[in-house]
N, C-alpha and C. Protein backbone atom coordinates (compact mmCIF):
# COMPACT_ATOMS: atom_id res chain seq x y z
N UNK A 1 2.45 50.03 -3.55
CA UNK A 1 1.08 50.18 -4.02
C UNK A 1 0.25 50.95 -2.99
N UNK A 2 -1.18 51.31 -3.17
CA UNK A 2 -1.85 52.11 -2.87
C UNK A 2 -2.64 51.00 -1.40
N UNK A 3 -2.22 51.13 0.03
CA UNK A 3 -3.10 50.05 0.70
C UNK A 3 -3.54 51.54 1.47
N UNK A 4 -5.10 50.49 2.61
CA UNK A 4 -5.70 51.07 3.04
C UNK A 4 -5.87 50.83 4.42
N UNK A 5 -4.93 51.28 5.56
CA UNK A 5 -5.48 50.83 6.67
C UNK A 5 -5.45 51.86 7.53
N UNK A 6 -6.14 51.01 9.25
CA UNK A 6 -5.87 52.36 9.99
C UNK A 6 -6.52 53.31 9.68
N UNK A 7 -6.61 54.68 9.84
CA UNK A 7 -7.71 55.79 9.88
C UNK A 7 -8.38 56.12 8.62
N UNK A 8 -7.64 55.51 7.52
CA UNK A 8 -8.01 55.85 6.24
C UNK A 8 -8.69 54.53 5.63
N UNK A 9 -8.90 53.24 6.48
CA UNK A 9 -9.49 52.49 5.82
C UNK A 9 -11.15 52.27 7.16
N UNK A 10 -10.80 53.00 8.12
CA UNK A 10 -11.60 52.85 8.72
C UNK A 10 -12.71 54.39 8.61
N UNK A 11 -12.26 55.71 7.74
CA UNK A 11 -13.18 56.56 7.13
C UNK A 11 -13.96 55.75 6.20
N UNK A 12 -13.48 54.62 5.30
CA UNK A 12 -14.05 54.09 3.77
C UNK A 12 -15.11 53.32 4.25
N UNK A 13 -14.76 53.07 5.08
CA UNK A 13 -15.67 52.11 5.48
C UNK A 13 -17.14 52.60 6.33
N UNK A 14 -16.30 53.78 7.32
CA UNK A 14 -18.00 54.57 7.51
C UNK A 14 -19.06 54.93 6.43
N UNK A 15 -18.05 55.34 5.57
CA UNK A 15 -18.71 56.18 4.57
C UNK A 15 -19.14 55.54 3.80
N UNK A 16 -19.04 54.23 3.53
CA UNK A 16 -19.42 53.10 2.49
C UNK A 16 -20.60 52.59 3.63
N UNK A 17 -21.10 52.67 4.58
CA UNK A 17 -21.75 51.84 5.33
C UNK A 17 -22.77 52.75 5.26
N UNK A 18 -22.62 54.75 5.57
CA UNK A 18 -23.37 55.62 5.25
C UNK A 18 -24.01 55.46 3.63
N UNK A 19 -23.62 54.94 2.36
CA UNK A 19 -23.62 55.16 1.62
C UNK A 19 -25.11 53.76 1.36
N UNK A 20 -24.63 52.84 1.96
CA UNK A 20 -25.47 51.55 1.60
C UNK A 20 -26.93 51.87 2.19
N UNK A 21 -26.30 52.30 3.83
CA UNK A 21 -27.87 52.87 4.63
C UNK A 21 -28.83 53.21 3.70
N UNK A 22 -28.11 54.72 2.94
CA UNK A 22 -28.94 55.46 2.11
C UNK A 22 -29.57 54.73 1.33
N UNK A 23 -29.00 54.09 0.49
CA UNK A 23 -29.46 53.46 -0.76
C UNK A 23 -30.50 52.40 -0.24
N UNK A 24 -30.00 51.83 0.56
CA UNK A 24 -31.47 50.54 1.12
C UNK A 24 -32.50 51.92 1.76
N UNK A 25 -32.11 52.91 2.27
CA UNK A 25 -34.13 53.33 2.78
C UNK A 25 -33.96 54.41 1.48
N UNK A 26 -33.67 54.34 0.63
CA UNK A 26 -34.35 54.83 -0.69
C UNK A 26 -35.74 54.47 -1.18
N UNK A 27 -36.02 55.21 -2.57
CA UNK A 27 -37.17 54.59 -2.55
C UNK A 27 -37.24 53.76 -3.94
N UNK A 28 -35.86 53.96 -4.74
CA UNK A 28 -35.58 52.91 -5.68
C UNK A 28 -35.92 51.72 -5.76
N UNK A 29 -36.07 51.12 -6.55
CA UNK A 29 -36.80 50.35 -6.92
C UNK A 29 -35.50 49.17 -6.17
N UNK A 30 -35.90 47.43 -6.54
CA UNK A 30 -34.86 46.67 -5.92
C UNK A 30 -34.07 46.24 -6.39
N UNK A 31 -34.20 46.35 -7.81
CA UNK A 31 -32.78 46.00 -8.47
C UNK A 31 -31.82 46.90 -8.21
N UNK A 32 -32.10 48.24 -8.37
CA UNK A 32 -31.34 49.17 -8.58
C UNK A 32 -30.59 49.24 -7.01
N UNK A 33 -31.21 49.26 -6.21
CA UNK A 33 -30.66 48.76 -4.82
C UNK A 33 -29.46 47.90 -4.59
N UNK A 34 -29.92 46.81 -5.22
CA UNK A 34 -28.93 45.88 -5.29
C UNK A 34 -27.77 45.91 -6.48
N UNK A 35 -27.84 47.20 -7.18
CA UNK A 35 -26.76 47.43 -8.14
C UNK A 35 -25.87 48.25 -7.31
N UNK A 36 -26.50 49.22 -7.14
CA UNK A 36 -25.83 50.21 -6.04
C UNK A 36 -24.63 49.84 -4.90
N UNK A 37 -25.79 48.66 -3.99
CA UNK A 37 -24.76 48.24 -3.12
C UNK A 37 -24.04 47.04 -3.58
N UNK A 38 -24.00 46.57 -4.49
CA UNK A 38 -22.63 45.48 -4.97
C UNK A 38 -21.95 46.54 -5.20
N UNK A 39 -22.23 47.73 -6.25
CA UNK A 39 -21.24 48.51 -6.71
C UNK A 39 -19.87 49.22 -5.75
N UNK A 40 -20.70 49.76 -4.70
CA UNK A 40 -19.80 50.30 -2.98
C UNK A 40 -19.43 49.26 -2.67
N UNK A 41 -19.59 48.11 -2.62
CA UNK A 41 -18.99 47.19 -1.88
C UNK A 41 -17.71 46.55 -2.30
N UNK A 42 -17.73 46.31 -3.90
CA UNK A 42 -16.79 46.01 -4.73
C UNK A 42 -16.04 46.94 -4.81
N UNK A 43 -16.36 48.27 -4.92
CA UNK A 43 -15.28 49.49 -5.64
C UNK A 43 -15.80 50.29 -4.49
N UNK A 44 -15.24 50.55 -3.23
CA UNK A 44 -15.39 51.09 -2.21
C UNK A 44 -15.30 52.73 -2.48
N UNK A 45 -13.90 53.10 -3.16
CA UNK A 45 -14.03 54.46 -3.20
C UNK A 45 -14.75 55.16 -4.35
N UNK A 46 -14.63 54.60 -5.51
CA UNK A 46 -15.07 54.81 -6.42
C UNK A 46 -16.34 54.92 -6.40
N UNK A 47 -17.30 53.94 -6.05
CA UNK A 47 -18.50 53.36 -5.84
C UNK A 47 -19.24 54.36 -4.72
N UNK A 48 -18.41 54.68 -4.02
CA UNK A 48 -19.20 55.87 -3.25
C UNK A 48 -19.06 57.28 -3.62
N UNK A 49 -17.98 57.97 -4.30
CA UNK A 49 -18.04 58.63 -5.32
C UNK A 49 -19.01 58.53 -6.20
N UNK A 50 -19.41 57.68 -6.89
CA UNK A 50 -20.40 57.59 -7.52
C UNK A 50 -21.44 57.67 -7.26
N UNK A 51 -22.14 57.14 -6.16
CA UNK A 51 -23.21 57.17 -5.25
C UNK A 51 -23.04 58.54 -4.58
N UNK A 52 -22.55 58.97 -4.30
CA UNK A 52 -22.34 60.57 -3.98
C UNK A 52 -22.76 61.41 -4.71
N UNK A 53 -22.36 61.55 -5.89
CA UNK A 53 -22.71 62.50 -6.89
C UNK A 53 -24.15 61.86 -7.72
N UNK A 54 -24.52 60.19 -8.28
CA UNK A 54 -25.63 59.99 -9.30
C UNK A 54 -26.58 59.21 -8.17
N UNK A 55 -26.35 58.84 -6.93
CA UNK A 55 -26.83 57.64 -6.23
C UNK A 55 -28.28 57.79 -5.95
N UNK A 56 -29.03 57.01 -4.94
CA UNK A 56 -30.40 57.23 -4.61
C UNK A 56 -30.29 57.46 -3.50
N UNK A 57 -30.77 58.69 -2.57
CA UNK A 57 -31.06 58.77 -1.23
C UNK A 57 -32.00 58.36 -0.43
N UNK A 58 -31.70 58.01 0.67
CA UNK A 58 -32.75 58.28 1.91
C UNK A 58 -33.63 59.52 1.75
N UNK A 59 -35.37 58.68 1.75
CA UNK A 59 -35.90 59.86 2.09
C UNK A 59 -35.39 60.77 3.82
N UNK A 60 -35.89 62.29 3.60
CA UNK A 60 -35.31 62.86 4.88
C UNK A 60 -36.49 62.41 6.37
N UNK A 61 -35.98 62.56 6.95
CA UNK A 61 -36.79 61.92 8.55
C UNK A 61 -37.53 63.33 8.96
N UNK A 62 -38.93 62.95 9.29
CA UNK A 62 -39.06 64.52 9.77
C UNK A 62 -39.66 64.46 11.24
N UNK A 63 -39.08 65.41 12.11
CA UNK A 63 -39.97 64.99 13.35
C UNK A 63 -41.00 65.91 13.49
């Protein structure tokens, strides 16, 4: 079967942690927040795929 460890479970996991950041300093509302990140958390690759392409971003930081 398909496992995940080692360098390839430790990319999913940046990128799922990048993915949640975003979505919590969004400016979405809080449900949708909290759909988002159950969704990455449960379905790691998928879920950030998804959030990749339909998700809510971080506004950008400006200095």
């Amino acid at each position: 079967m398909f496992e995940l460890s080692g360098f390839g479970g430790l990319l999913i996991l940046a990128l799922d942690l990048w993915a949640i950041i975003s979505v919590i300093g969004s400016s979405a509302t809080t449900g949708k927040k909290v759909i988002w990140t159950l969704l990455i958390l449960f379905l790691p690759i998928i879920g950030f795929i998804l959030w990749f392409f339909m998700g809510p971003r971080a506004e950008a930081r400006r200095i």
